[in-house]
PDB file of N, CA and C in Angstrom:
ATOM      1  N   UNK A   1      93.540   3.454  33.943  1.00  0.00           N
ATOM      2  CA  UNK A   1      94.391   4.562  34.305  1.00  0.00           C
ATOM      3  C   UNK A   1      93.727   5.336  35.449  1.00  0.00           C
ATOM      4  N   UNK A   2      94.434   5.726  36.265  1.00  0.00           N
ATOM      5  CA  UNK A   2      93.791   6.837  37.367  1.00  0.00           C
ATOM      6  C   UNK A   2      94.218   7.854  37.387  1.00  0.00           C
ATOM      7  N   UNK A   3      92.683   9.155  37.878  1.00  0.00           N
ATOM      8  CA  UNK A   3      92.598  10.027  37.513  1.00  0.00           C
ATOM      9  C   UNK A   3      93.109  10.490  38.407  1.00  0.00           C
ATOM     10  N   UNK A   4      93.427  11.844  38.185  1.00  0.00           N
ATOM     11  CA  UNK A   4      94.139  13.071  39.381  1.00  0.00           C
ATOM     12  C   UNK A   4      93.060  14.018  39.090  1.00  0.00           C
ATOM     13  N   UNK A   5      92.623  14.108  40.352  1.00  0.00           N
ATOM     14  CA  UNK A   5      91.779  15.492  40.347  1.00  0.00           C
ATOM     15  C   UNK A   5      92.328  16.430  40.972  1.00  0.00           C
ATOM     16  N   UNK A   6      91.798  17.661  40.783  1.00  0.00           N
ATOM     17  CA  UNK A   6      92.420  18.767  41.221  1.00  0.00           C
ATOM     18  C   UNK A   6      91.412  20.184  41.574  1.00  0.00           C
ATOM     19  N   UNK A   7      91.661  20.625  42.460  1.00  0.00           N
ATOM     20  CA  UNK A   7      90.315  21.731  42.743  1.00  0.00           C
ATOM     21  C   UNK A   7      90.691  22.893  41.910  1.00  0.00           C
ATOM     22  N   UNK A   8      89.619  23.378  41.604  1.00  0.00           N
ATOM     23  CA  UNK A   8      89.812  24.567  40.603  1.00  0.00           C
ATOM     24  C   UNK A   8      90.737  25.646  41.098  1.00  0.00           C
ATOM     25  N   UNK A   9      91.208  25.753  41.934  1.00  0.00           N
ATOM     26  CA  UNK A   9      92.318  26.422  42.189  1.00  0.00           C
ATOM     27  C   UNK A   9      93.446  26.200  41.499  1.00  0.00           C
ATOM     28  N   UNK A  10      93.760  25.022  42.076  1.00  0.00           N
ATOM     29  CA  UNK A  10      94.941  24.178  41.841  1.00  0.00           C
ATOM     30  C   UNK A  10      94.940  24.116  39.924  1.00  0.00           C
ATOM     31  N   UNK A  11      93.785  23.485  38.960  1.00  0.00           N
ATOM     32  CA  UNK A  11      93.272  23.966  37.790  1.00  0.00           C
ATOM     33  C   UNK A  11      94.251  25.145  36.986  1.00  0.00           C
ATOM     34  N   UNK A  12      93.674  26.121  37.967  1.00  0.00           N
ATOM     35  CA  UNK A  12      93.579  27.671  37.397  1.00  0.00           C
ATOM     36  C   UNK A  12      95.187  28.091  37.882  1.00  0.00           C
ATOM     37  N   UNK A  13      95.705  27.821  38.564  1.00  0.00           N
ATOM     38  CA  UNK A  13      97.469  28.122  38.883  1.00  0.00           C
ATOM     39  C   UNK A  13      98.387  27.338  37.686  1.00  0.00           C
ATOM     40  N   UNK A  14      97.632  25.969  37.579  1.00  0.00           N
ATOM     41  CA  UNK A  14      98.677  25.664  36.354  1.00  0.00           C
ATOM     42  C   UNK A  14      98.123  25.908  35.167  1.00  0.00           C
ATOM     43  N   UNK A  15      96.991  26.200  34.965  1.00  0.00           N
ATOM     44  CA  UNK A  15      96.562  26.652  33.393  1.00  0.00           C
ATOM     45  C   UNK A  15      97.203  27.874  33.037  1.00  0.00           C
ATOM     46  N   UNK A  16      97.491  28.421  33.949  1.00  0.00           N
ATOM     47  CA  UNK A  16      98.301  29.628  33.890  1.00  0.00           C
ATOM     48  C   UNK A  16      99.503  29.609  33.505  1.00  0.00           C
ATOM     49  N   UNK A  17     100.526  28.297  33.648  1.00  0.00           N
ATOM     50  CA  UNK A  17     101.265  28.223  33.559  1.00  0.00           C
ATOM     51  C   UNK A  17     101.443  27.251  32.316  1.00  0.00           C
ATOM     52  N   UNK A  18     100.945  26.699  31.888  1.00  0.00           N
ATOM     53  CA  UNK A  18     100.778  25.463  31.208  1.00  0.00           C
ATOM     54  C   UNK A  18     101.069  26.419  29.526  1.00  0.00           C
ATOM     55  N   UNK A  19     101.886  25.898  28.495  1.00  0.00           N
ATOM     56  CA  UNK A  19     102.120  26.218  27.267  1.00  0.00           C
ATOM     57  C   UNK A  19     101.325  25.189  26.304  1.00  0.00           C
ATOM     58  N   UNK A  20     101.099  25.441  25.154  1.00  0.00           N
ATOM     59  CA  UNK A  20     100.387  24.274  23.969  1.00  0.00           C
ATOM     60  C   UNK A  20     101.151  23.225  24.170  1.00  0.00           C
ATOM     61  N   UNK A  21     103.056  23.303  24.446  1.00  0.00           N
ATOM     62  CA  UNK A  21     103.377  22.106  23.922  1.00  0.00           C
ATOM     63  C   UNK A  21     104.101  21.735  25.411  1.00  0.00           C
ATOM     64  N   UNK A  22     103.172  21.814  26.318  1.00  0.00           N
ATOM     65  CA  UNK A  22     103.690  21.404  28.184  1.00  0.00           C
ATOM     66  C   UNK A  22     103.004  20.255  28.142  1.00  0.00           C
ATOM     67  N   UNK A  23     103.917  19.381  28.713  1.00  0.00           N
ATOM     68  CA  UNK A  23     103.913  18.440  29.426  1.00  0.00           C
ATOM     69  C   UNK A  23     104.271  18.215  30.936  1.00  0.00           C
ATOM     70  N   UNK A  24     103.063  17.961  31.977  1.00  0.00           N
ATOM     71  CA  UNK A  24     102.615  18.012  33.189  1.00  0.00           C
ATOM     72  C   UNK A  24     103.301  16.643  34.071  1.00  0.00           C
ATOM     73  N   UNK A  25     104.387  16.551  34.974  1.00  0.00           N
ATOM     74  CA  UNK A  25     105.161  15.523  35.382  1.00  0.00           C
ATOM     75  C   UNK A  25     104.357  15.728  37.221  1.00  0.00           C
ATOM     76  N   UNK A  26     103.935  15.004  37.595  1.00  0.00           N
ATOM     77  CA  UNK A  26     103.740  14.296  38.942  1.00  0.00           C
ATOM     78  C   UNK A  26     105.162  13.458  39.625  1.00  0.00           C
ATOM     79  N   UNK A  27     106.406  14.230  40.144  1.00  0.00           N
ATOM     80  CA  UNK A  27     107.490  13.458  39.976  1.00  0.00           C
ATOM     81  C   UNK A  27     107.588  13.252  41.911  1.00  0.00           C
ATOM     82  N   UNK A  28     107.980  12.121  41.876  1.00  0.00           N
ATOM     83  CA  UNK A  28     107.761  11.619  43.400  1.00  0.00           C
ATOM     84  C   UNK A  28     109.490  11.822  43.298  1.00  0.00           C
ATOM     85  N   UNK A  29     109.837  12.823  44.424  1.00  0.00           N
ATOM     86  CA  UNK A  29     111.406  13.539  44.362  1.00  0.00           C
ATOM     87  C   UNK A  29     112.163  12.396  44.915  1.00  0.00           C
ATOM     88  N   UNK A  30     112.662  11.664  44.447  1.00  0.00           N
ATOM     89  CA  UNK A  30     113.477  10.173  44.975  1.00  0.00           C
ATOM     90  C   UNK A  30     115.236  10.665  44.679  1.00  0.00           C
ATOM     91  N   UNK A  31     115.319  11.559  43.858  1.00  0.00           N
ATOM     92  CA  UNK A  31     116.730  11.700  43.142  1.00  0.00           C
ATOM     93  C   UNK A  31     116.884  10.686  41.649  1.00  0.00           C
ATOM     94  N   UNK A  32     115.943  10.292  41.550  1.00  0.00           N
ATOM     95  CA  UNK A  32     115.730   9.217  40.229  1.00  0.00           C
ATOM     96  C   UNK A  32     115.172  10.040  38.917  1.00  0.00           C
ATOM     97  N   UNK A  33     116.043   9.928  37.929  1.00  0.00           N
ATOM     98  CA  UNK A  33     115.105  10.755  36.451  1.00  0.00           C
ATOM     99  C   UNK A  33     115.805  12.046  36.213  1.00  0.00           C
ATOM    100  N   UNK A  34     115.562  12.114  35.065  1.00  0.00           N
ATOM    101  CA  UNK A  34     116.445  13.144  34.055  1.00  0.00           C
ATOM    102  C   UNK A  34     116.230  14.931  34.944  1.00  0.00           C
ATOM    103  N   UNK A  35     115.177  14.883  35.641  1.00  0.00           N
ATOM    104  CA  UNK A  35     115.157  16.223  36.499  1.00  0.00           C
ATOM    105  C   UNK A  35     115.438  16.640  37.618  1.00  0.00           C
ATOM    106  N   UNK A  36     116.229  15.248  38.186  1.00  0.00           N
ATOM    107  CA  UNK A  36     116.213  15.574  39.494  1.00  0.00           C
ATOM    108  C   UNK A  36     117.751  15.547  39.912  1.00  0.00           C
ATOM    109  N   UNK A  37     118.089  16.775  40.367  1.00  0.00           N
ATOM    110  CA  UNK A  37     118.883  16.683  40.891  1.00  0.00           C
ATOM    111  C   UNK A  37     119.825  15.973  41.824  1.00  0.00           C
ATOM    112  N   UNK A  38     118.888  16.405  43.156  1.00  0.00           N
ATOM    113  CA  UNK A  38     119.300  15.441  44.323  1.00  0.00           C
ATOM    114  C   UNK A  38     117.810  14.866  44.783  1.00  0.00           C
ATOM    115  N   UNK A  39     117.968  13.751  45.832  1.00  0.00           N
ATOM    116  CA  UNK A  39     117.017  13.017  45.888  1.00  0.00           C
ATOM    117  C   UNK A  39     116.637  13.531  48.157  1.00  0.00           C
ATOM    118  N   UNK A  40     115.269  13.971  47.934  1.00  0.00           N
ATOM    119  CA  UNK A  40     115.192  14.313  49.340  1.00  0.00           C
ATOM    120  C   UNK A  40     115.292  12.944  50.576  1.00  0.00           C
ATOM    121  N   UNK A  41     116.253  13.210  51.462  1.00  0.00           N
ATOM    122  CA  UNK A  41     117.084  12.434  52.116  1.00  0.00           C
ATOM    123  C   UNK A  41     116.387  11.933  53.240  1.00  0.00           C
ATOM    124  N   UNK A  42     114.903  11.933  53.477  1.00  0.00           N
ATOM    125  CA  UNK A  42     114.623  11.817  54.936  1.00  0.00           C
ATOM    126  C   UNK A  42     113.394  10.800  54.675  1.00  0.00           C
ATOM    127  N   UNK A  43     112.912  10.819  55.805  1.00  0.00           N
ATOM    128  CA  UNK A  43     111.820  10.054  55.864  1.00  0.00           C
ATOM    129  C   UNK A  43     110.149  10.699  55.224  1.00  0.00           C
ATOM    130  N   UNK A  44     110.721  11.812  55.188  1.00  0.00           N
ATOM    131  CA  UNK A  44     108.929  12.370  54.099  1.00  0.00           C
ATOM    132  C   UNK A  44     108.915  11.831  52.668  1.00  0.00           C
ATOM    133  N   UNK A  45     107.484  11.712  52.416  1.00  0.00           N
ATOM    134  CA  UNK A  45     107.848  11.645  51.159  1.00  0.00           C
ATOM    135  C   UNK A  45     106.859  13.129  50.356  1.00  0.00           C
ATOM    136  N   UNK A  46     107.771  13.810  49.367  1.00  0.00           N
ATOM    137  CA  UNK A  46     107.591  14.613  48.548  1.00  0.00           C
ATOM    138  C   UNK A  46     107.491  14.294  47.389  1.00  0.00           C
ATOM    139  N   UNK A  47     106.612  15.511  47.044  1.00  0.00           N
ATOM    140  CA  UNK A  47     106.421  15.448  45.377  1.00  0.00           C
ATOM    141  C   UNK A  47     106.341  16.643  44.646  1.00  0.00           C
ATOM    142  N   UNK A  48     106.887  17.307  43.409  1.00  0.00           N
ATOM    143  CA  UNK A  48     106.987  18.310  42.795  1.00  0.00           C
ATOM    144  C   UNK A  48     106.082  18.368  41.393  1.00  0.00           C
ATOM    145  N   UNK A  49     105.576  18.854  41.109  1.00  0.00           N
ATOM    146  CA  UNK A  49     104.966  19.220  39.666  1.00  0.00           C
ATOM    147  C   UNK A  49     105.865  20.165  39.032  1.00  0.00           C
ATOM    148  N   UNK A  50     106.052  19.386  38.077  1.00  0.00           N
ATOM    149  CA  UNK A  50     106.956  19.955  37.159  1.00  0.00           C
ATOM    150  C   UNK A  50     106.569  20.017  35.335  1.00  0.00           C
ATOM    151  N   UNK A  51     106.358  21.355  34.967  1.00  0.00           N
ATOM    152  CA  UNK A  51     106.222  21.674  33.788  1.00  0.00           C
ATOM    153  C   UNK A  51     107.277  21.736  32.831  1.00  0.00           C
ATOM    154  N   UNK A  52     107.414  20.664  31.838  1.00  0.00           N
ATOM    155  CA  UNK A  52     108.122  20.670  30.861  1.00  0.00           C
ATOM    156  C   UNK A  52     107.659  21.038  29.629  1.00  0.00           C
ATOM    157  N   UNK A  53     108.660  21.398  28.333  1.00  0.00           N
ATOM    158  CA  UNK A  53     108.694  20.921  26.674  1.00  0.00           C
ATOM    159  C   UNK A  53     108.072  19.410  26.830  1.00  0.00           C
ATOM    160  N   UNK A  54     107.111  19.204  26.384  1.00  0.00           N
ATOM    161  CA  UNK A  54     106.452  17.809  25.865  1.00  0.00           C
ATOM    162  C   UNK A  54     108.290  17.183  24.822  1.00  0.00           C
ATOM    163  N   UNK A  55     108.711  18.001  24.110  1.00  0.00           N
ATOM    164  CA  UNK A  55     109.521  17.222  23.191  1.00  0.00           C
ATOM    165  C   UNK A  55     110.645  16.482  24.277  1.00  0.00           C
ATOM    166  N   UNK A  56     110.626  17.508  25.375  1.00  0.00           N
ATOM    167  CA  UNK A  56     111.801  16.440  26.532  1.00  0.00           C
ATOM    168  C   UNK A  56     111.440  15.839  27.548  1.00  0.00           C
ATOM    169  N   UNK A  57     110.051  15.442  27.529  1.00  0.00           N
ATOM    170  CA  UNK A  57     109.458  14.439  28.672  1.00  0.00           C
ATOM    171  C   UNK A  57     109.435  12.935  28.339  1.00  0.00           C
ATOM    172  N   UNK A  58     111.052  12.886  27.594  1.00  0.00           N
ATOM    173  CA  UNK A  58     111.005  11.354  27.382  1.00  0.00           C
ATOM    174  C   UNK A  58     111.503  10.695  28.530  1.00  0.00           C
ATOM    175  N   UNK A  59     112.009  10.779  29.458  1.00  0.00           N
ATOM    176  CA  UNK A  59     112.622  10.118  30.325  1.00  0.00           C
ATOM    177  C   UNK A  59     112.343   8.521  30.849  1.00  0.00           C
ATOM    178  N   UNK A  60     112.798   7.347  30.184  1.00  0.00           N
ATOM    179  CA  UNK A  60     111.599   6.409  30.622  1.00  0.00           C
ATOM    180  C   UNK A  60     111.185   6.077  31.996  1.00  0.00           C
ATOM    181  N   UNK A  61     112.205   6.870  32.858  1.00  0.00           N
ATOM    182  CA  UNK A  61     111.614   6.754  34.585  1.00  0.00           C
ATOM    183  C   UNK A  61     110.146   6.820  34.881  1.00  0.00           C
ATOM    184  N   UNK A  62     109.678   8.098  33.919  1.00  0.00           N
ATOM    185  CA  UNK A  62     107.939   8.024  34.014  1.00  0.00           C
ATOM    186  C   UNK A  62     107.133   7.523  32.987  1.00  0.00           C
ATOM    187  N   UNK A  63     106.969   6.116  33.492  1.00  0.00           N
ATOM    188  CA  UNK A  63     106.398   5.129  32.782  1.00  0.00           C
ATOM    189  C   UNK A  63     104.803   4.805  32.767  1.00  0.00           C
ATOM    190  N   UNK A  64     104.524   6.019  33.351  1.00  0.00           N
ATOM    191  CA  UNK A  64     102.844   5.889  34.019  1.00  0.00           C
ATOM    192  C   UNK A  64     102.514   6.852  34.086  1.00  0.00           C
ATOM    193  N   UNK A  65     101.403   7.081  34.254  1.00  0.00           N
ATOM    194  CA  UNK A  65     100.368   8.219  33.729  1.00  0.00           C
ATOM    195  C   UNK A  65      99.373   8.156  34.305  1.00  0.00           C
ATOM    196  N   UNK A  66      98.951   9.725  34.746  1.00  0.00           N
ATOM    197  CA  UNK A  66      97.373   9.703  35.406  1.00  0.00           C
ATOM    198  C   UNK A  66      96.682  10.322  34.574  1.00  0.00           C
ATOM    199  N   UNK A  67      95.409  10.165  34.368  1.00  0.00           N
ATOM    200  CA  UNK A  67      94.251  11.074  34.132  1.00  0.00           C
ATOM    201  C   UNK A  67      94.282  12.441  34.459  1.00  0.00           C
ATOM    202  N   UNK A  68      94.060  13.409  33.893  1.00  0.00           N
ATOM    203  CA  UNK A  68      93.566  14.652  35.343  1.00  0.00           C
ATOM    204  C   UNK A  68      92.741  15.853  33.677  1.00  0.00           C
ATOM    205  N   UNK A  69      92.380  16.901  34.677  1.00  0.00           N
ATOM    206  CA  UNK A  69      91.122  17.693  33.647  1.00  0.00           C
ATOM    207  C   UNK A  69      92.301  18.358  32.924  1.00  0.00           C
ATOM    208  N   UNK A  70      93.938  18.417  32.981  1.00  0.00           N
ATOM    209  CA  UNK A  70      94.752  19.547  32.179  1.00  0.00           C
ATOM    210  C   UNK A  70      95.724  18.361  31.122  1.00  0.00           C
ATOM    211  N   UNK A  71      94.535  17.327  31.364  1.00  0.00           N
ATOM    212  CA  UNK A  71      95.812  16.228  30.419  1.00  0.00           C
ATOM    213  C   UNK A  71      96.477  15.120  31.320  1.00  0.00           C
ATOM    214  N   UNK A  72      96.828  14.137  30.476  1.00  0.00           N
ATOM    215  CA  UNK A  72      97.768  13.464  30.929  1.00  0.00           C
ATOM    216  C   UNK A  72      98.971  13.983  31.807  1.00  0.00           C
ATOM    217  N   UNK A  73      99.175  13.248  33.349  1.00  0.00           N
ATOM    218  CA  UNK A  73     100.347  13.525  34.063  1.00  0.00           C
ATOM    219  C   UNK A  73     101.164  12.388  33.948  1.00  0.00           C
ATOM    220  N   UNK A  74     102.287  12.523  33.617  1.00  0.00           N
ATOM    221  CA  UNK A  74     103.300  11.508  33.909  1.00  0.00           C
ATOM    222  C   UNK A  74     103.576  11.175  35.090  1.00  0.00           C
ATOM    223  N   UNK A  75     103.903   9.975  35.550  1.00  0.00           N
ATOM    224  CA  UNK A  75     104.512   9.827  37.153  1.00  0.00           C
ATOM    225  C   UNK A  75     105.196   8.296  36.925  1.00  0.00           C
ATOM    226  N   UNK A  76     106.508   8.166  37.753  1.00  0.00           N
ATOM    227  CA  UNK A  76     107.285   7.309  37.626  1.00  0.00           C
ATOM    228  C   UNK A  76     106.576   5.613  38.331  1.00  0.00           C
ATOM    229  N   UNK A  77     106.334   4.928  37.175  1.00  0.00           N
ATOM    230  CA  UNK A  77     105.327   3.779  37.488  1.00  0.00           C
ATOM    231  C   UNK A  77     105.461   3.543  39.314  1.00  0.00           C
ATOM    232  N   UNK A  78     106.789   2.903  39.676  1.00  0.00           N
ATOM    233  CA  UNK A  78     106.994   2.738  41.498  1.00  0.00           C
ATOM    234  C   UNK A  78     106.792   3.110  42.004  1.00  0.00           C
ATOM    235  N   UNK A  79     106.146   4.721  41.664  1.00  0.00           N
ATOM    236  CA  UNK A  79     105.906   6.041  43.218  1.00  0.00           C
ATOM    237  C   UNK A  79     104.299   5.484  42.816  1.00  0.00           C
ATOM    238  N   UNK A  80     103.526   4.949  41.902  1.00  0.00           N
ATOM    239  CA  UNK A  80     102.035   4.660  41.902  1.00  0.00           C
ATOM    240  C   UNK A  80     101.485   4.306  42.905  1.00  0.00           C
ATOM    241  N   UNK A  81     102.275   3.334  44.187  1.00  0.00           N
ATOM    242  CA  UNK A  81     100.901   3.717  45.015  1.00  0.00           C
ATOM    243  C   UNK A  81     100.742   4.626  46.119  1.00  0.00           C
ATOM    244  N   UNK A  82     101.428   5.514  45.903  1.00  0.00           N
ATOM    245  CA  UNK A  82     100.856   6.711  46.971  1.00  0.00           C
ATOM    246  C   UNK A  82     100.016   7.603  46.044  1.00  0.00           C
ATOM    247  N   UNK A  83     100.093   7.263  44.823  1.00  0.00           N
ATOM    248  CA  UNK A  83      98.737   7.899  44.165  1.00  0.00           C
ATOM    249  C   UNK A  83      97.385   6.738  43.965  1.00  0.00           C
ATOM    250  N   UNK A  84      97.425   5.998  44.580  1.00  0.00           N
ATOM    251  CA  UNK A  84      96.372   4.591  43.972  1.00  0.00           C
ATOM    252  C   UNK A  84      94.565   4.695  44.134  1.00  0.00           C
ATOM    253  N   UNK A  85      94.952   5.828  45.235  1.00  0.00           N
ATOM    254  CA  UNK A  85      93.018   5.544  46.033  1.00  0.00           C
ATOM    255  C   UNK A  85      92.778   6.862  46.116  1.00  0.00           C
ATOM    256  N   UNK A  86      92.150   7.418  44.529  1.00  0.00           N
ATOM    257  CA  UNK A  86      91.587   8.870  43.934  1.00  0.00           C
ATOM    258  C   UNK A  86      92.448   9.555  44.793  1.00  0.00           C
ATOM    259  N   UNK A  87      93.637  10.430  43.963  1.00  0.00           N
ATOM    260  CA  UNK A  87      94.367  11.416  44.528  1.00  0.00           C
ATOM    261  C   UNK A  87      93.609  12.100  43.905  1.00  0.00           C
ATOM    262  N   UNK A  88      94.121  13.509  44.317  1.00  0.00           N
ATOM    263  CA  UNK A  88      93.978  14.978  44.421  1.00  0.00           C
ATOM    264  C   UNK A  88      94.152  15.612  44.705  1.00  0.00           C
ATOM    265  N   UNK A  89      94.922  16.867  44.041  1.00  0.00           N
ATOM    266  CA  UNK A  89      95.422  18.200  44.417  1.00  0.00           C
ATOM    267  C   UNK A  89      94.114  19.074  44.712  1.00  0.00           C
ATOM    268  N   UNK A  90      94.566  19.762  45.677  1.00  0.00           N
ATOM    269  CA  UNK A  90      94.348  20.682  46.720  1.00  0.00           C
ATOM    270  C   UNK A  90      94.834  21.976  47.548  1.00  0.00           C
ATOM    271  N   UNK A  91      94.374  23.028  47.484  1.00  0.00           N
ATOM    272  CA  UNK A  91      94.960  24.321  47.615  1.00  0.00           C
ATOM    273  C   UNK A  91      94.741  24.698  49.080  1.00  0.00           C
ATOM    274  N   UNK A  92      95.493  24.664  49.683  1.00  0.00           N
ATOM    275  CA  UNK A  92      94.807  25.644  51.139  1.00  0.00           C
ATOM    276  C   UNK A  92      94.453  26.850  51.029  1.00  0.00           C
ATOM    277  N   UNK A  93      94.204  27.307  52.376  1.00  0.00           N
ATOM    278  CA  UNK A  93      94.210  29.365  52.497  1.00  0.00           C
ATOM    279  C   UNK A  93      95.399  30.089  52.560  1.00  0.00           C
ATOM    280  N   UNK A  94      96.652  29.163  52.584  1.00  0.00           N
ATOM    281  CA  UNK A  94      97.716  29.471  52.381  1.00  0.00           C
ATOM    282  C   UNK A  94      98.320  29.045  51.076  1.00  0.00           C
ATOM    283  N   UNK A  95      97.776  28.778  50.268  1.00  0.00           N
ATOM    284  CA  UNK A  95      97.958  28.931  48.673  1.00  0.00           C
ATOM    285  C   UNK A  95      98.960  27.649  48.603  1.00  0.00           C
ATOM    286  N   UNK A  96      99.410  26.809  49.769  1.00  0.00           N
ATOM    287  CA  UNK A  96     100.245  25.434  49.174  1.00  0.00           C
ATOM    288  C   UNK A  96      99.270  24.492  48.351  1.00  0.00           C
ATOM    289  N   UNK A  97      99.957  23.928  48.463  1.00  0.00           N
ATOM    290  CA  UNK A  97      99.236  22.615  47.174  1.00  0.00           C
ATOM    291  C   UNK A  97      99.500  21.299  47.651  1.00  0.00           C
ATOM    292  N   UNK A  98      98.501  20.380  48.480  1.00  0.00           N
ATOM    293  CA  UNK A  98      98.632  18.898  49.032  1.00  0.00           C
ATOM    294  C   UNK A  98      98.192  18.187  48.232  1.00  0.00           C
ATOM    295  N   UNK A  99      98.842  16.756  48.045  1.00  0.00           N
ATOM    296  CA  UNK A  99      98.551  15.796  47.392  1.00  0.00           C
ATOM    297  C   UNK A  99      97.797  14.505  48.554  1.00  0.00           C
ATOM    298  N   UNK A 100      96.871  14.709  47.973  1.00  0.00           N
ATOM    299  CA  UNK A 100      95.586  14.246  49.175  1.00  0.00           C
ATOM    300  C   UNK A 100      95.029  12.084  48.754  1.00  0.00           C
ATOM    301  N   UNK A 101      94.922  11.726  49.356  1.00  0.00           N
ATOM    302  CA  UNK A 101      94.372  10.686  48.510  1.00  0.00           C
ATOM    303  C   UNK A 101      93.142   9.673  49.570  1.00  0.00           C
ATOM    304  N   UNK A 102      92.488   9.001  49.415  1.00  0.00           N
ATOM    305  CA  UNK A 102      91.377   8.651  50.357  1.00  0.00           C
ATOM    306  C   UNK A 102      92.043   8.040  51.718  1.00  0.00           C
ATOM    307  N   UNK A 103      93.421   7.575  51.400  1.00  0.00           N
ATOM    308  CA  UNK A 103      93.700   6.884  52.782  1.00  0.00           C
ATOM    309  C   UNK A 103      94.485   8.272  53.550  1.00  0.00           C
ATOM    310  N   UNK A 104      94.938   9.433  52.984  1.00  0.00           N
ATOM    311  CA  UNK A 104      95.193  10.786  53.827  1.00  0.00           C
ATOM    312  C   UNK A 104      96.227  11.431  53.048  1.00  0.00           C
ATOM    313  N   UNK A 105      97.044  12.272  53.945  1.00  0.00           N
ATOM    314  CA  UNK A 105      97.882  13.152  52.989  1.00  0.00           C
ATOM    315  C   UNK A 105      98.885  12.803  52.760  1.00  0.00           C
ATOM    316  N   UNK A 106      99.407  12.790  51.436  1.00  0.00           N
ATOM    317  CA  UNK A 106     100.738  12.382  50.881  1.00  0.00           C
ATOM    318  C   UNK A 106     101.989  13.310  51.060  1.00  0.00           C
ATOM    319  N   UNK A 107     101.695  14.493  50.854  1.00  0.00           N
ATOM    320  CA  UNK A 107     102.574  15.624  50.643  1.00  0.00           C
ATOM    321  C   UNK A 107     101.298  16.795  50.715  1.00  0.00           C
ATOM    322  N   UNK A 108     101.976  17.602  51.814  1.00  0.00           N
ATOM    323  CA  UNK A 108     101.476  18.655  52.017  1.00  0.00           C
ATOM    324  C   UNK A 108     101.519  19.774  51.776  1.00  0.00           C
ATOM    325  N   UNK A 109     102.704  19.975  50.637  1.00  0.00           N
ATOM    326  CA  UNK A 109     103.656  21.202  50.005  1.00  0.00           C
ATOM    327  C   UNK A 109     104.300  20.648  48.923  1.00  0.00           C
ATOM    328  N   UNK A 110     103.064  20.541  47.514  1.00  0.00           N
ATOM    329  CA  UNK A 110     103.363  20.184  46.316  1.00  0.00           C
ATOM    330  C   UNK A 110     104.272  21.713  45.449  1.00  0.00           C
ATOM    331  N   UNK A 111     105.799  21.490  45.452  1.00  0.00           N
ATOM    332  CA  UNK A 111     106.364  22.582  44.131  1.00  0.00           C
ATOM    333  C   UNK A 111     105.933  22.442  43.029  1.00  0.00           C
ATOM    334  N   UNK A 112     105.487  23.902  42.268  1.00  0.00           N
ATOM    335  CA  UNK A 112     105.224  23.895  41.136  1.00  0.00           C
ATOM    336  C   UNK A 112     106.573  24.197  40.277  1.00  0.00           C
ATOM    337  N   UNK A 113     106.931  23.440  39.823  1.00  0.00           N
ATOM    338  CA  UNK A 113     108.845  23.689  38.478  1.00  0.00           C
ATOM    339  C   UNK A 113     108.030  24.409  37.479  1.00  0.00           C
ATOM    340  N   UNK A 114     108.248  25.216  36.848  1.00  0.00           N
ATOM    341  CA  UNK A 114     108.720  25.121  35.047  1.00  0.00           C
ATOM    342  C   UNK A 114     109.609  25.758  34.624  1.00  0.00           C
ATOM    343  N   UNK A 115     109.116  24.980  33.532  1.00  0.00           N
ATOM    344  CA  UNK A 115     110.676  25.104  32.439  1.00  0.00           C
ATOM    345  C   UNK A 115     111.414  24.735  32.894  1.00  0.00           C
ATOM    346  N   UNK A 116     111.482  23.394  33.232  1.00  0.00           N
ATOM    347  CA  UNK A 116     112.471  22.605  34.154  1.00  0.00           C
ATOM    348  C   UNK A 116     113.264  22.336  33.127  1.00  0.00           C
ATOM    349  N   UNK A 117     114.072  21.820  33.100  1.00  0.00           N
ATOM    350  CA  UNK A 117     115.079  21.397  31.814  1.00  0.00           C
ATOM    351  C   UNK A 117     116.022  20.023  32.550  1.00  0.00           C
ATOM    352  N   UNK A 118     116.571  18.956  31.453  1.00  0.00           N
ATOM    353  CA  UNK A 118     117.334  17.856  32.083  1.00  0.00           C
ATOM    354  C   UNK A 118     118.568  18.427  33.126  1.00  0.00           C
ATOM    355  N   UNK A 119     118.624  17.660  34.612  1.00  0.00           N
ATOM    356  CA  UNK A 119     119.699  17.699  34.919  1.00  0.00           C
ATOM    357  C   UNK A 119     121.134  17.424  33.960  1.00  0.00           C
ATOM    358  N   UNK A 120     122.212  18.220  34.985  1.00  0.00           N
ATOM    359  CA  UNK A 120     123.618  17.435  33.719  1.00  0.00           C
ATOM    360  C   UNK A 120     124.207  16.763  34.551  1.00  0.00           C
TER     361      UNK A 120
END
């Protein structure tokens, strides 16, 4: 399994946010899976962190899982390799959140959701 690291910033923003019974989603925004609305239309690719109820993070879209220090993250097995070569979240001086990984940056403006709830 691979780990997601995250700088203690990044840590300390979602521990903040994080409940006993949260479950932590790494969702690569495709428009695919029980949370997503619409799917971003262009050539970037994005990604959102999204805090759920553990009891409704069944969705089987996220079939895979990273490591990281706040628990298991879910992430939809197909978006795996833009996480493959040690990702990691990362905070700037402008308080965004990049998803970084050894070959460069994935997303440079990670959303934090919660209490996301299923699309209808």
């Amino acid at each position: 399994m691979t780990e997601l690291t995250m700088s203690s910033d990044v840590q300390a923003r979602l521990s903040k946010r994080l409940g006993e019974h949260s479950q932590l989603i790494l969702d690569f925004d495709d428009g695919v899976g029980a949370y997503s609305k619409v799917g971003v239309c262009s050539l970037d690719v994005s990604f959102r962190l999204l805090i759920v109820d553990e009891s409704q993070a069944v969705d089987p879209v996220y079939d895979d899982k990273l490591t990281s220090p706040l628990g298991d993250v879910l992430i939809k097995g197909y978006a795996a390799n833009f996480v493959d070569e040690h990702p990691r979240l990362e905070a700037n001086k402008f308080g965004l959140i990049s998803l970084v990984t050894d070959t460069g940056v994935v997303d440079t403006n990670v959303e934090i959701l919660d209490n996301v709830v299923l699309a209808n």
